[in-house]
Structure formats: C-alpha cells, structure tokens
C-alpha atoms as a PDB file:
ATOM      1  CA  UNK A   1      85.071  15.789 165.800  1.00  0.00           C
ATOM      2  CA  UNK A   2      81.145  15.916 166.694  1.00  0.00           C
ATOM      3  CA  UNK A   3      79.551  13.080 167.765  1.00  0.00           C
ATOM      4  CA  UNK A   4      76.228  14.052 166.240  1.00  0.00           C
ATOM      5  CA  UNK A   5      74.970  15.434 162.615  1.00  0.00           C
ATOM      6  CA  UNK A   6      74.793  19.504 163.062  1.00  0.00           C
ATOM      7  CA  UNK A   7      73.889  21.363 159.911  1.00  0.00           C
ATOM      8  CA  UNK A   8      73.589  25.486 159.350  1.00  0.00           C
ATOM      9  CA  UNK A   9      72.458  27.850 157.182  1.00  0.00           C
ATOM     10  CA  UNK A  10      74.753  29.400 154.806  1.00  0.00           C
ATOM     11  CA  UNK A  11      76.112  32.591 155.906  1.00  0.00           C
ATOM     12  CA  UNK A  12      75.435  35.675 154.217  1.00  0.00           C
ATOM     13  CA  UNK A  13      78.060  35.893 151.388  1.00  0.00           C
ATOM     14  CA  UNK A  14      78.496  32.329 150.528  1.00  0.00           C
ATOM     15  CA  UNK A  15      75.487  32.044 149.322  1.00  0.00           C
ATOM     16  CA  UNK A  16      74.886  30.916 145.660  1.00  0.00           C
ATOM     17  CA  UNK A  17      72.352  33.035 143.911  1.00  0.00           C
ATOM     18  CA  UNK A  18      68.683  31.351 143.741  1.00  0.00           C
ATOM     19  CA  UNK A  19      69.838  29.547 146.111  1.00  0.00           C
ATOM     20  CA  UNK A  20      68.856  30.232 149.680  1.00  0.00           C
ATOM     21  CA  UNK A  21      67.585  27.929 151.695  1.00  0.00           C
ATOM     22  CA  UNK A  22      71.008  25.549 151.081  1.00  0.00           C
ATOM     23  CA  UNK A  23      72.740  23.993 154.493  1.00  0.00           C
ATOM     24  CA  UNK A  24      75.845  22.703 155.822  1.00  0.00           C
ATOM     25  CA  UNK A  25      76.569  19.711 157.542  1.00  0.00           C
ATOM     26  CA  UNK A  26      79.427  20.597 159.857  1.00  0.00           C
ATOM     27  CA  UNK A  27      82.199  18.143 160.650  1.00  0.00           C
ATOM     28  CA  UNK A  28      84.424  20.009 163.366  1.00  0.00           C
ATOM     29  CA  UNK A  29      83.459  22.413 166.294  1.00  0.00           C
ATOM     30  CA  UNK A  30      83.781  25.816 166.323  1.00  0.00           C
ATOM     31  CA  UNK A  31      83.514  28.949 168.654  1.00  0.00           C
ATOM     32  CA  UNK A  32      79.927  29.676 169.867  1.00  0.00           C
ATOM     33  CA  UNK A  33      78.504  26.275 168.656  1.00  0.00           C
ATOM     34  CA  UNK A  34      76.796  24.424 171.560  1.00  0.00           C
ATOM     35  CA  UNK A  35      78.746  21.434 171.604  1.00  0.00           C
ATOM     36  CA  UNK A  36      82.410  23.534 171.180  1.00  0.00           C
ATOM     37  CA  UNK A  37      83.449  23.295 174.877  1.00  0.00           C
ATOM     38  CA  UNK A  38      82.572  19.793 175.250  1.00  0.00           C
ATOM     39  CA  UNK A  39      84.509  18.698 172.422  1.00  0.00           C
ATOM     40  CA  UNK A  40      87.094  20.872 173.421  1.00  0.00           C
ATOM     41  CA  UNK A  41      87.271  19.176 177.120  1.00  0.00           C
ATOM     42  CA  UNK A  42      87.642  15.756 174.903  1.00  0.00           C
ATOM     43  CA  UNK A  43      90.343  16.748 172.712  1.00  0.00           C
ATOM     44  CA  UNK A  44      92.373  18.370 176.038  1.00  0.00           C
ATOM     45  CA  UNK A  45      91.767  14.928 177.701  1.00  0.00           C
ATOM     46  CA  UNK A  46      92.800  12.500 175.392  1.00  0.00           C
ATOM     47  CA  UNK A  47      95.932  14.642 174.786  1.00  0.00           C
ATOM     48  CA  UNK A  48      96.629  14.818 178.597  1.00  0.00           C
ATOM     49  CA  UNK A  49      96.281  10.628 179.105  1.00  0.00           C
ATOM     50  CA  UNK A  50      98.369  10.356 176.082  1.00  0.00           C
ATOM     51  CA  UNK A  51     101.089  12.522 177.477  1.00  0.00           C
ATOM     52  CA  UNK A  52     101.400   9.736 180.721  1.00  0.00           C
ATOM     53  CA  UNK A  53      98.645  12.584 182.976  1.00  0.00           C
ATOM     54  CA  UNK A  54      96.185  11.097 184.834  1.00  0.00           C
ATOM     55  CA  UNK A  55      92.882  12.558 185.743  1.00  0.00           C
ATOM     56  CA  UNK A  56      91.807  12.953 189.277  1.00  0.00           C
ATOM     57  CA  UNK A  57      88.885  10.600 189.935  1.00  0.00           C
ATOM     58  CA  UNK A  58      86.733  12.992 192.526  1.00  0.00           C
ATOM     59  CA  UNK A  59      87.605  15.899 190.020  1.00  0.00           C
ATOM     60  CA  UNK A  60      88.190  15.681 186.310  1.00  0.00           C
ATOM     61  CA  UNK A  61      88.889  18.564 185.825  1.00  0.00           C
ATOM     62  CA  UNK A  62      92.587  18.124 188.014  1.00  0.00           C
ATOM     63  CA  UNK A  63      95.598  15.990 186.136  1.00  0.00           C
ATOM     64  CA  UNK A  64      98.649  15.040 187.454  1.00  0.00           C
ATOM     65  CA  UNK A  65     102.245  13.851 186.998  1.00  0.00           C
ATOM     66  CA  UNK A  66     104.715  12.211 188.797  1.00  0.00           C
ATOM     67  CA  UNK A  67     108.281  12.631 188.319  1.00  0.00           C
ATOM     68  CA  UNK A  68     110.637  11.096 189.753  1.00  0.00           C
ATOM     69  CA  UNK A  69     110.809  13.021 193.074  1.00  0.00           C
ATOM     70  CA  UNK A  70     107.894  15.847 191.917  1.00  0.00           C
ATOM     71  CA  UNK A  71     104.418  16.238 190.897  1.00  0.00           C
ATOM     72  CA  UNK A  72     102.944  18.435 188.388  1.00  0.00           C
ATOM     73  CA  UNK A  73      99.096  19.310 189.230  1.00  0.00           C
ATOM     74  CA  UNK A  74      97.284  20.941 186.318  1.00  0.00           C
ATOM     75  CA  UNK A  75      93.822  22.364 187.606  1.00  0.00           C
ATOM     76  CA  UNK A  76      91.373  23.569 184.675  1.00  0.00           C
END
C-alpha cells in the first residue's frame, strides 16, 4: 500500500521487556497516518476506472457513467 518506508515506535503494550526502543516498518495505511487519505484517494480510484467510471479531467474528484440512456455522476 505505501509508496514509501514508514516505521513507528511500538505502542505501549506490545512492547517486549528490555526492549524499548524496537520499531515497525509499516506496510498498509491506517487512520491518522499522514499518507492515509492519499492512499485512500488511490485505492477509490483504481476501483472506480476498473468498474468502466471515468474521472472528470478539470476535476478528479467527479466520476461518471454512462448508461445507455443515463448518467451516473459521483462527486467526492
């Protein structure tokens, strides 16, 4: 999922004793990282092109559909 190496301290509680200063290196996003809503946007996208969507080009943040005689417009 992230595009760059992120490590973090291990919480309290899952530490091992005499142990302290160990890290993590995360490989997904989660809530409150930094990077969580832009991988988010990324994993929402892909799924919407795959799904036959196409993105707006003045605003990406608009997709639509056609079918046959209607549109869906999804606005994020």
């Amino acid at each position: 999922d992230l595009e760059e190496d992120i490590y973090m301290l291990q919480p309290e509680g899952f530490q091992a004793r005499g142990k302290k200063s160990l890290v993590s290196k995360l490989e997904k996003s989660f809530y409150g990282l930094k990077q969580a809503p832009r991988q988010w946007y990324k994993k929402f996208d892909n799924f919407m092109v795959k799904n036959a969507f196409k993105k707006c080009d003045i605003d990406h943040c608009c997709y639509f559909k056609n079918f046959d005689s209607c549109y869906i417009i999804l606005l994020l």
